[in-house]
N, C-alpha and C. Protein backbone atom coordinates (compact mmCIF):
# COMPACT_ATOMS: atom_id res chain seq x y z
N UNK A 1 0.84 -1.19 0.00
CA UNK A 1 0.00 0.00 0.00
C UNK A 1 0.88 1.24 0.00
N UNK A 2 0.90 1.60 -1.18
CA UNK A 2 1.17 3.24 -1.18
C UNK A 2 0.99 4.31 -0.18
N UNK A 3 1.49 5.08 0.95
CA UNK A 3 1.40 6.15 1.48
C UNK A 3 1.38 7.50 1.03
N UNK A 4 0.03 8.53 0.74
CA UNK A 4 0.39 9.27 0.37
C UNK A 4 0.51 10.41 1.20
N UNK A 5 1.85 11.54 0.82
CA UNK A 5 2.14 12.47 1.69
C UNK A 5 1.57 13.97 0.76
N UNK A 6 1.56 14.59 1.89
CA UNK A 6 1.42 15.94 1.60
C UNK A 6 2.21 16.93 2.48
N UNK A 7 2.66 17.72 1.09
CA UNK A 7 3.60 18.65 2.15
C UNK A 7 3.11 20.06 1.95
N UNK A 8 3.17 20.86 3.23
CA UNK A 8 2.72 22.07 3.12
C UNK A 8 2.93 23.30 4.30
N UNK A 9 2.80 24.20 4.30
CA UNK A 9 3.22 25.30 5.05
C UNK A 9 2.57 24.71 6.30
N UNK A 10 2.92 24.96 7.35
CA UNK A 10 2.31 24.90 8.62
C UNK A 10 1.75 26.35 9.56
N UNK A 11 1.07 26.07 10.47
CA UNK A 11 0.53 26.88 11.04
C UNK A 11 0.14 26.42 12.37
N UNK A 12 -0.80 28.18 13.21
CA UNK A 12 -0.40 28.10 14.63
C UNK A 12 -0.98 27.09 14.51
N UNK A 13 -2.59 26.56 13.76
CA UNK A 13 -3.54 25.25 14.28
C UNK A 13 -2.76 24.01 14.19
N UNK A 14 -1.14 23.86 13.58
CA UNK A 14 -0.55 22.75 14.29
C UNK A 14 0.08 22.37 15.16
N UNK A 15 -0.02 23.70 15.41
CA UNK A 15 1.11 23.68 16.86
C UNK A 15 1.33 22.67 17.63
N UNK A 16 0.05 21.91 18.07
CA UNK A 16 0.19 20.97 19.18
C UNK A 16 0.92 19.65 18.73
N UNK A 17 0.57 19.14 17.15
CA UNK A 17 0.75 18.42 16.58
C UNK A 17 2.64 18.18 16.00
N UNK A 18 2.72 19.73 15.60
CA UNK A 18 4.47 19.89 15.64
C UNK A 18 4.87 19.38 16.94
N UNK A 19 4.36 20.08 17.87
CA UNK A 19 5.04 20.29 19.74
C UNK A 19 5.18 18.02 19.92
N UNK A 20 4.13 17.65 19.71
CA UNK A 20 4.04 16.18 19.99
C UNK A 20 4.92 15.76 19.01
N UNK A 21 5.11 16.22 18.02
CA UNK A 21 5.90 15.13 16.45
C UNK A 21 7.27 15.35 16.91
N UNK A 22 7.91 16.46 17.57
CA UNK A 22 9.14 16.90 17.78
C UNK A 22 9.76 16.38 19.00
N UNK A 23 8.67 15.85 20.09
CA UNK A 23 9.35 15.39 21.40
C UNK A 23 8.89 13.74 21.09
N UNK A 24 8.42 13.17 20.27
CA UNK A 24 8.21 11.78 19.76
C UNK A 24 9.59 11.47 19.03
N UNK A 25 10.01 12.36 17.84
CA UNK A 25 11.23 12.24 17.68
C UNK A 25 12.33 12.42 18.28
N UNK A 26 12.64 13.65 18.66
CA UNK A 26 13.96 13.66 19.17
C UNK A 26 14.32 13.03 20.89
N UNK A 27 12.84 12.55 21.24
CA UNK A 27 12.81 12.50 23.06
C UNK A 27 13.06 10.52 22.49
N UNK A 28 13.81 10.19 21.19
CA UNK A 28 14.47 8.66 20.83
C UNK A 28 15.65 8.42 20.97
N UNK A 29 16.16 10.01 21.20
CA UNK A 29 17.86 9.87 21.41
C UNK A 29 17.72 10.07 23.51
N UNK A 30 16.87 9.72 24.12
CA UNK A 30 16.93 9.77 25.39
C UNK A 30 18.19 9.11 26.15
N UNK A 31 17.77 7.72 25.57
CA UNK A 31 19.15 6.96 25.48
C UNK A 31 20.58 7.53 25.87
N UNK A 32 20.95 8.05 24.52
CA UNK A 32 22.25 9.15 24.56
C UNK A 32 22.72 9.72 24.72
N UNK A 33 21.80 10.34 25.27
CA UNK A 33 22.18 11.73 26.44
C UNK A 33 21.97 11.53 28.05
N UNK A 34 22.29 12.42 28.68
CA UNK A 34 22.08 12.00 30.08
C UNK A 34 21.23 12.14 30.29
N UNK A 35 20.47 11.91 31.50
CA UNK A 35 19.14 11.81 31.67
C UNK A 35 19.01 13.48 32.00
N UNK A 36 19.65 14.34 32.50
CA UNK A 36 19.42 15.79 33.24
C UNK A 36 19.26 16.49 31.93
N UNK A 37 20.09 15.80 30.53
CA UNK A 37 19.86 16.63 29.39
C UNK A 37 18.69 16.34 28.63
N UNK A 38 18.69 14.69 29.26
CA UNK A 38 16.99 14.47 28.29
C UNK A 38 15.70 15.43 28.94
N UNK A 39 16.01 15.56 29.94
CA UNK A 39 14.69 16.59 30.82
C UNK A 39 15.10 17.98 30.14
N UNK A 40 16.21 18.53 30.05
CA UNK A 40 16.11 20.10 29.27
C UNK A 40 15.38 19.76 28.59
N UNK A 41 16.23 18.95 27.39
CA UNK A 41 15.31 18.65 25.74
C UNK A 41 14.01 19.03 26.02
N UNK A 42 13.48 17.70 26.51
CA UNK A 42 12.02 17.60 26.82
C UNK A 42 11.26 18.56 27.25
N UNK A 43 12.08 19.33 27.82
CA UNK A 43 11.02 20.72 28.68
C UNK A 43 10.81 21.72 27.72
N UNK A 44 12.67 21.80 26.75
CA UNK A 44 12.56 22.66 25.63
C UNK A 44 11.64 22.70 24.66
N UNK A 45 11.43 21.25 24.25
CA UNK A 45 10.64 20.74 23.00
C UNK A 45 9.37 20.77 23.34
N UNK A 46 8.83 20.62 24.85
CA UNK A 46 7.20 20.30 24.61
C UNK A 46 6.90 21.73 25.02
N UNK A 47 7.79 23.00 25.11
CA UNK A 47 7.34 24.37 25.89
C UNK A 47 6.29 24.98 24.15
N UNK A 48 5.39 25.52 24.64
CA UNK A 48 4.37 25.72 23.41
C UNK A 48 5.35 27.06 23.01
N UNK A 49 6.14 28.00 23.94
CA UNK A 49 6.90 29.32 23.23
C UNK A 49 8.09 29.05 22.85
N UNK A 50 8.21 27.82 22.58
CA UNK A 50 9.86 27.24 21.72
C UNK A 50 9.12 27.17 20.11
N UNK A 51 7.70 27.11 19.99
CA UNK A 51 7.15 27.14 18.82
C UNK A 51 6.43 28.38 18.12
N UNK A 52 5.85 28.94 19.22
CA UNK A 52 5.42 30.33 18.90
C UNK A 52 6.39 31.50 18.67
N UNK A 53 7.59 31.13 19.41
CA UNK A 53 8.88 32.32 18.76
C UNK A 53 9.43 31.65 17.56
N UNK A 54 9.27 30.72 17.03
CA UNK A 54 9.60 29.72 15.75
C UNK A 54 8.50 30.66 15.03
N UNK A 55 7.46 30.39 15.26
CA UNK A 55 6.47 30.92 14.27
C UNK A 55 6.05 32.39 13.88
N UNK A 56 7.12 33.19 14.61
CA UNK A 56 7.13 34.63 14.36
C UNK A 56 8.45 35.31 13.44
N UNK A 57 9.08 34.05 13.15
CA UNK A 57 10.19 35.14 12.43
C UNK A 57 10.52 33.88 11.49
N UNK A 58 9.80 32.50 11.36
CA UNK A 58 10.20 31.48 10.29
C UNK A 58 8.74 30.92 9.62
N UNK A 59 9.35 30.15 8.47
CA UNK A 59 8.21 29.20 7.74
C UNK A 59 8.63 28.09 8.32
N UNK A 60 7.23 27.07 8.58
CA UNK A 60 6.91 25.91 8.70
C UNK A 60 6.78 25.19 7.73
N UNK A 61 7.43 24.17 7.77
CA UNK A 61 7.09 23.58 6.63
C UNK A 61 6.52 21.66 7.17
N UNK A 62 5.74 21.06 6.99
CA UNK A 62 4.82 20.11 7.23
C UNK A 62 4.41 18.98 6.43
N UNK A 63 4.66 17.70 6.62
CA UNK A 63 4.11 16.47 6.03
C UNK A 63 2.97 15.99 6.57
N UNK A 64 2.26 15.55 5.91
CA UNK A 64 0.58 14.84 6.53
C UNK A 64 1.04 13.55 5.46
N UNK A 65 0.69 12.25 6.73
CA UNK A 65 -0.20 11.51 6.22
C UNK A 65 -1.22 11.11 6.62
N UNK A 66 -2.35 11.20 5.95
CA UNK A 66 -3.84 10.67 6.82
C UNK A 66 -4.10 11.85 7.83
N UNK A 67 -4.14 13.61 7.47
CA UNK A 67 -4.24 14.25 7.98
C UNK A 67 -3.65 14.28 9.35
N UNK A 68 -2.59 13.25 9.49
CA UNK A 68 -1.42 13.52 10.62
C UNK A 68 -0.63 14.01 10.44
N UNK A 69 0.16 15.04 10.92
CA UNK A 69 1.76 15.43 10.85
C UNK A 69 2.60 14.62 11.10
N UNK A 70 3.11 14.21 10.11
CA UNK A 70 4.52 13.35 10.40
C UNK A 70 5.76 13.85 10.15
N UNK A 71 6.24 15.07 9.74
CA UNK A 71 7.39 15.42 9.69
C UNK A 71 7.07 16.87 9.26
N UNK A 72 8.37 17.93 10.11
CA UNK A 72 7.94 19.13 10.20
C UNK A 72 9.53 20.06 10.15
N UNK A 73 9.36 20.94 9.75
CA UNK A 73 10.81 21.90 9.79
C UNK A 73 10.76 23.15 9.49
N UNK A 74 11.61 24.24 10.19
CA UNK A 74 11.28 25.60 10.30
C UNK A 74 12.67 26.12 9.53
N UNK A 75 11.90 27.07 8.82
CA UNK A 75 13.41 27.48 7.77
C UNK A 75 13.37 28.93 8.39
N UNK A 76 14.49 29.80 8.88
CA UNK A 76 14.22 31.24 9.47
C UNK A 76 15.24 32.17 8.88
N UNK A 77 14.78 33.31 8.00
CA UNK A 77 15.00 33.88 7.22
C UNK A 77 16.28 34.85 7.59
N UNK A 78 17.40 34.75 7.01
CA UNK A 78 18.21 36.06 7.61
C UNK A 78 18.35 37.38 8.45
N UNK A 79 18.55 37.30 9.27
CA UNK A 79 18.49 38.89 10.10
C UNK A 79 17.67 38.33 11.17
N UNK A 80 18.23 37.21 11.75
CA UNK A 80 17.94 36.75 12.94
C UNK A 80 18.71 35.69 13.53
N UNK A 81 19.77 36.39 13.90
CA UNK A 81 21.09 35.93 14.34
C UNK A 81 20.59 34.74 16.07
N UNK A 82 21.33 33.31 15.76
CA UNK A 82 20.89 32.58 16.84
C UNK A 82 22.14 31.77 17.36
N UNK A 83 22.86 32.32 18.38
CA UNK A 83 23.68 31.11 19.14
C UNK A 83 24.78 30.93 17.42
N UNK A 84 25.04 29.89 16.66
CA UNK A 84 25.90 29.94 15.72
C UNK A 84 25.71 30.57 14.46
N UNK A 85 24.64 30.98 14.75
CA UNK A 85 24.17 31.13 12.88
C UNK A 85 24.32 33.06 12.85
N UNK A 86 25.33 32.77 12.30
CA UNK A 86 25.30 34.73 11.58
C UNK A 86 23.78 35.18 10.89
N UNK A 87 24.20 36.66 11.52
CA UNK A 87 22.85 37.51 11.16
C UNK A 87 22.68 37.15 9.53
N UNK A 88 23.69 37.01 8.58
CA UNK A 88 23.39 37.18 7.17
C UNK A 88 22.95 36.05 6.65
N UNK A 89 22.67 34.51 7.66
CA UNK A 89 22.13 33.47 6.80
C UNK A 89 21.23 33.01 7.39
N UNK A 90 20.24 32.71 6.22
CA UNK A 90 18.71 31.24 6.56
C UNK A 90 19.94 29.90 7.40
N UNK A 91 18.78 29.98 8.23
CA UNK A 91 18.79 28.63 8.80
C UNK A 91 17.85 27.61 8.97
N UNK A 92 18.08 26.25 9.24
CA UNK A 92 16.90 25.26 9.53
C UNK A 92 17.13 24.72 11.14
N UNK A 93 15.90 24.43 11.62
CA UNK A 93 15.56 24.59 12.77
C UNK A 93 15.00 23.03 12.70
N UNK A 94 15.15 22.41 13.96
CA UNK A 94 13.84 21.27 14.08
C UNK A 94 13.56 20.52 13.41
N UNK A 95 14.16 19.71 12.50
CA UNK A 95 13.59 18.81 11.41
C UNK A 95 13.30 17.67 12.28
N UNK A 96 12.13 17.52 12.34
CA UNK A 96 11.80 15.97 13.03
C UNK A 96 10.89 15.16 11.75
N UNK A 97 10.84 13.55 11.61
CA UNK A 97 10.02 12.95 11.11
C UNK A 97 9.41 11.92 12.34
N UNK A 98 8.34 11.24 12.42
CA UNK A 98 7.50 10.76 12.95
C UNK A 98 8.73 8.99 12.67
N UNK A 99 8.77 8.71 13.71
CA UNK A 99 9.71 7.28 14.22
C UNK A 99 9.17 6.19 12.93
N UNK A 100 7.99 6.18 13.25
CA UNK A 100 7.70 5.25 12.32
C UNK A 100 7.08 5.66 10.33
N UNK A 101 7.57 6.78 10.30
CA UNK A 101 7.82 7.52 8.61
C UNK A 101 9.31 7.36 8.63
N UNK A 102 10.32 7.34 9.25
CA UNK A 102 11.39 7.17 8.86
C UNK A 102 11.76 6.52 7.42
N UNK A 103 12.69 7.12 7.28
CA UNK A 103 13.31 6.36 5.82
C UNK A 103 12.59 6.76 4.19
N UNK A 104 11.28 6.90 4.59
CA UNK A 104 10.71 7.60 3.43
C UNK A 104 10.81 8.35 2.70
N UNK A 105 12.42 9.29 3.23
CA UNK A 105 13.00 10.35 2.09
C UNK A 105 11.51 11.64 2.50
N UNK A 106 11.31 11.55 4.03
CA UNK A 106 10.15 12.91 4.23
C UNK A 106 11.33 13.93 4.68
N UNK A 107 12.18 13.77 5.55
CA UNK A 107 13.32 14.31 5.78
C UNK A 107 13.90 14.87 4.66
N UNK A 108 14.85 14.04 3.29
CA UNK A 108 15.17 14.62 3.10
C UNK A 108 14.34 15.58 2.17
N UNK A 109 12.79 15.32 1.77
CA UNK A 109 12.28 16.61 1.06
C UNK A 109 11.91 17.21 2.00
N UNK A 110 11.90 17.68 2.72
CA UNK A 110 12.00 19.08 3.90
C UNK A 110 13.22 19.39 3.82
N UNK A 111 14.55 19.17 4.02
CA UNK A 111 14.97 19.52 3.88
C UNK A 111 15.38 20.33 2.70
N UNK A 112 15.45 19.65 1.41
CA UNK A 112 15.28 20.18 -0.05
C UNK A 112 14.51 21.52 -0.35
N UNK A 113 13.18 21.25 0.68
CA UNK A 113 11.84 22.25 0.55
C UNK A 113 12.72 23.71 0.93
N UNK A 114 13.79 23.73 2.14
CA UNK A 114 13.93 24.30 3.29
C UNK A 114 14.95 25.24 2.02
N UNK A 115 15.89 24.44 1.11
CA UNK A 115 17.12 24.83 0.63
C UNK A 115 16.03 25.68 -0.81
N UNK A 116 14.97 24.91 -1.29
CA UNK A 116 14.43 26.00 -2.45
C UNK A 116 13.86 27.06 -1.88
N UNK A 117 13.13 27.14 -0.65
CA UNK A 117 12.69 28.30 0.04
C UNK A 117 13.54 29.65 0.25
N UNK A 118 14.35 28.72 0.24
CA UNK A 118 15.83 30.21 0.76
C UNK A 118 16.11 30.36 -0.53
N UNK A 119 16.15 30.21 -1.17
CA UNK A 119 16.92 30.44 -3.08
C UNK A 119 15.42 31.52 -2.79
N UNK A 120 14.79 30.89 -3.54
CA UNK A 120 13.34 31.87 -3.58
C UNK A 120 13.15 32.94 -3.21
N UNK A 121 13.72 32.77 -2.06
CA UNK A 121 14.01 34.45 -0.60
C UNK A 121 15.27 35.22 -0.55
N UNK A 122 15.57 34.68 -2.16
CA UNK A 122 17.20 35.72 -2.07
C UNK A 122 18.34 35.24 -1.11
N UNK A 123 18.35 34.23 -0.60
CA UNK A 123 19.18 34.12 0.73
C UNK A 123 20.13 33.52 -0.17
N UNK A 124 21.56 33.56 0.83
CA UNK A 124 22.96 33.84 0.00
C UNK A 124 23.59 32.15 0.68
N UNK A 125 23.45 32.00 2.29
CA UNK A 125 23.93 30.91 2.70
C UNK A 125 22.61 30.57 4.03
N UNK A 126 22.40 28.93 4.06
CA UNK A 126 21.56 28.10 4.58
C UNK A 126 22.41 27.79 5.83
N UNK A 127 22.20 27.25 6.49
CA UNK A 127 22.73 26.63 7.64
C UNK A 127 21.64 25.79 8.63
N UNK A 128 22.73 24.88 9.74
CA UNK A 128 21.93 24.22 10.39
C UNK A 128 23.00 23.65 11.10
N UNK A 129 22.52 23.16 12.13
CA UNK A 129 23.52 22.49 12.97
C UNK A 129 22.87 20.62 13.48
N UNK A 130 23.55 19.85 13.67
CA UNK A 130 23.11 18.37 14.05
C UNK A 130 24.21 18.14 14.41
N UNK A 131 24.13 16.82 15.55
CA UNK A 131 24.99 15.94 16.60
C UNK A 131 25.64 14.52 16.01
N UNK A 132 26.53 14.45 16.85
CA UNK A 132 27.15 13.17 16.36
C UNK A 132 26.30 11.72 16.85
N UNK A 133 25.26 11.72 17.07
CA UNK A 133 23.99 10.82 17.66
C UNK A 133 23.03 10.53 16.08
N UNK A 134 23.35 11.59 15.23
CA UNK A 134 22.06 12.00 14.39
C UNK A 134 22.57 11.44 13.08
N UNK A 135 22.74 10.30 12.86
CA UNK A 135 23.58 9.75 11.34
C UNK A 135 22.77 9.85 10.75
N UNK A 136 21.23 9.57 10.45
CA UNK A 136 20.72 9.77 9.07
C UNK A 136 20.44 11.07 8.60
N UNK A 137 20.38 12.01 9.49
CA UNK A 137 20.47 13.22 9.27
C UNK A 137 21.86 13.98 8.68
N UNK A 138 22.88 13.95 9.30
CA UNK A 138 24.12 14.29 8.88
C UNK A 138 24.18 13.82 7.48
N UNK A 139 23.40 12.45 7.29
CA UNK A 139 23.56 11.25 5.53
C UNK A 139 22.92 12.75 4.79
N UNK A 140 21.69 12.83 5.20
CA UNK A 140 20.65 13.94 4.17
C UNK A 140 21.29 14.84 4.34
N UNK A 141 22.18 15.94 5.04
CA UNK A 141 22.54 17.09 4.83
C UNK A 141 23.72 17.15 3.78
N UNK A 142 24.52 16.08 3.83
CA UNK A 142 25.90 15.84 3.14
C UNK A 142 25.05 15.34 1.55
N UNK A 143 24.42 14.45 1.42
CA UNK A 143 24.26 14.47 0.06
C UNK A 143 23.20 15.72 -0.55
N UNK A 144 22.22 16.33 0.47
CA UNK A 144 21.72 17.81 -0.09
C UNK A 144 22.97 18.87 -0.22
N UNK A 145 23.87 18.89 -0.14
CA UNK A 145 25.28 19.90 -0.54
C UNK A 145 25.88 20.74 0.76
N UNK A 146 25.44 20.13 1.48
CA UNK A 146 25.60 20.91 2.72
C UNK A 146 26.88 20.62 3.51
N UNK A 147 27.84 21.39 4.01
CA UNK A 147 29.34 21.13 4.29
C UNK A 147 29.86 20.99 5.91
N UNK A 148 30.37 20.96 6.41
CA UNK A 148 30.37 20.73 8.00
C UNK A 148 31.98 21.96 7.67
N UNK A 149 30.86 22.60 8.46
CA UNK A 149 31.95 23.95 8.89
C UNK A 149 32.66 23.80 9.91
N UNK A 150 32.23 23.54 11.05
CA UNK A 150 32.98 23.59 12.52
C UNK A 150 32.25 22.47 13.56
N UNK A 151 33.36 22.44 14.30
CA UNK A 151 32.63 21.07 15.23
C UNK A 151 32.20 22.38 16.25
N UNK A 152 30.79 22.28 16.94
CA UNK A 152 30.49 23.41 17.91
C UNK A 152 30.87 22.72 19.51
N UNK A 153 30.68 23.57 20.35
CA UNK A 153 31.18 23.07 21.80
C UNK A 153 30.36 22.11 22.13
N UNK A 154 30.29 20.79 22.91
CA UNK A 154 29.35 19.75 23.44
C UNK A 154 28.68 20.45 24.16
N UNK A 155 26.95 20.02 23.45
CA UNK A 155 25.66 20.38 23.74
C UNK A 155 25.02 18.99 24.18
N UNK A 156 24.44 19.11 25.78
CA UNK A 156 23.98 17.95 25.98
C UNK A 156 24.72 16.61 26.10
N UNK A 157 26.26 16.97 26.02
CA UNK A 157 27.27 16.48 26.81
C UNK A 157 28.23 15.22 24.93
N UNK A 158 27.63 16.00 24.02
CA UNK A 158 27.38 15.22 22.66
C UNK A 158 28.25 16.07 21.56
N UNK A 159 28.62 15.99 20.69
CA UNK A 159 29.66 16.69 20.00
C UNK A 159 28.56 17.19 18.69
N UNK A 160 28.66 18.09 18.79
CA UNK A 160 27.09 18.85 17.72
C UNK A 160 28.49 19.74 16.60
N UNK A 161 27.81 19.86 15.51
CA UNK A 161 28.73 19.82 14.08
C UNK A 161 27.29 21.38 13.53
N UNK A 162 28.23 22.30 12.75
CA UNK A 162 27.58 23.54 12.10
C UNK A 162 27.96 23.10 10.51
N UNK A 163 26.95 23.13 10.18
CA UNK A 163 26.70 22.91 8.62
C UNK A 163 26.21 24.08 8.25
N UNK A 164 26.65 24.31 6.51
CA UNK A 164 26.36 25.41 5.78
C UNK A 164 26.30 24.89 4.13
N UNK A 165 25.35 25.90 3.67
CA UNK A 165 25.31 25.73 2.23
C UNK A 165 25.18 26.58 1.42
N UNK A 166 26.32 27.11 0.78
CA UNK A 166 26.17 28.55 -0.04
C UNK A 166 25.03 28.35 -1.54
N UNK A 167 24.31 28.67 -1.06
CA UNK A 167 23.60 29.16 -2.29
C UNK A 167 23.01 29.94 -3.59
N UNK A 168 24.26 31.10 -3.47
CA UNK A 168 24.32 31.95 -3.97
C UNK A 168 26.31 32.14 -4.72
């Protein structure tokens, strides 16, 4: 049986549905982290204003299947400088897919979605950052063109890597 997806802008009415898809995914690396960092995560990811300040200065971008959200990612437009990312570049935020959509290549078209969005918006360089925990992710950023700039300081006690992609 064929699954069919739909991808599309998101909004506040998914909020709850992002907030649950994002601590379903990433609350899988619990495991790997310590437990004091799995409780940040968790507090970070299920706080409803880790999504509502997402949703004031970025696009959502959203997979449905069967009018569920299964995979979701926030692309945030230049001139909103965060922790590594210079004021002058788009970044991606949050890419989660739903545990059991894995592998379906929903990831990497969000991500893809994330890299034509910024072309579209004039933006010059993309960025994003992911951990040394996160291999299929690091797989999709490296074959979408994306380069590992710098190893960043251990976050969550884990060796987290800054990726970039000039697009211009």
């Amino acid at each position: 049986m064929n699954t069919l997806y739909t991808f599309r802008n998101g909004n506040h009415n998914d909020l709850n549905q992002i907030k649950n898809l994002k601590l379903l995914a990433y609350m899988k690396y619990r495991k790997v982290i310590s437990i004091e960092n799995a409780e940040a995560w968790e507090e970070n990811l299920g706080d409803v204003n880790t999504y509502l300040k997402l949703f004031k200065i970025a696009t959502c971008l959203v997979c449905e299947s069967n009018s569920k959200i299964v995979g979701a990612a926030f692309l945030i437009p230049n001139g909103n400088p965060y922790k590594w990312f210079e004021a002058d570049w788009a970044y991606i935020r949050l890419i989660a897919v739903h545990p059991d959509f894995e592998g379906k290549g929903i990831g990497k078209k969000l991500t893809q979605m994330c890299i034509d969005l910024a072309k579209e918006m004039g933006e010059k360089v993309i960025a994003l950052h992911t951990s040394e925990f996160q291999n299929a992710a690091r797989h999709i950023y490296e074959s979408s063109g994306f380069n590992r700039q710098t190893n960043l300081d251990l976050i969550y006690g884990k060796q987290y890597f800054l990726y970039t992609l000039q697009l211009k």
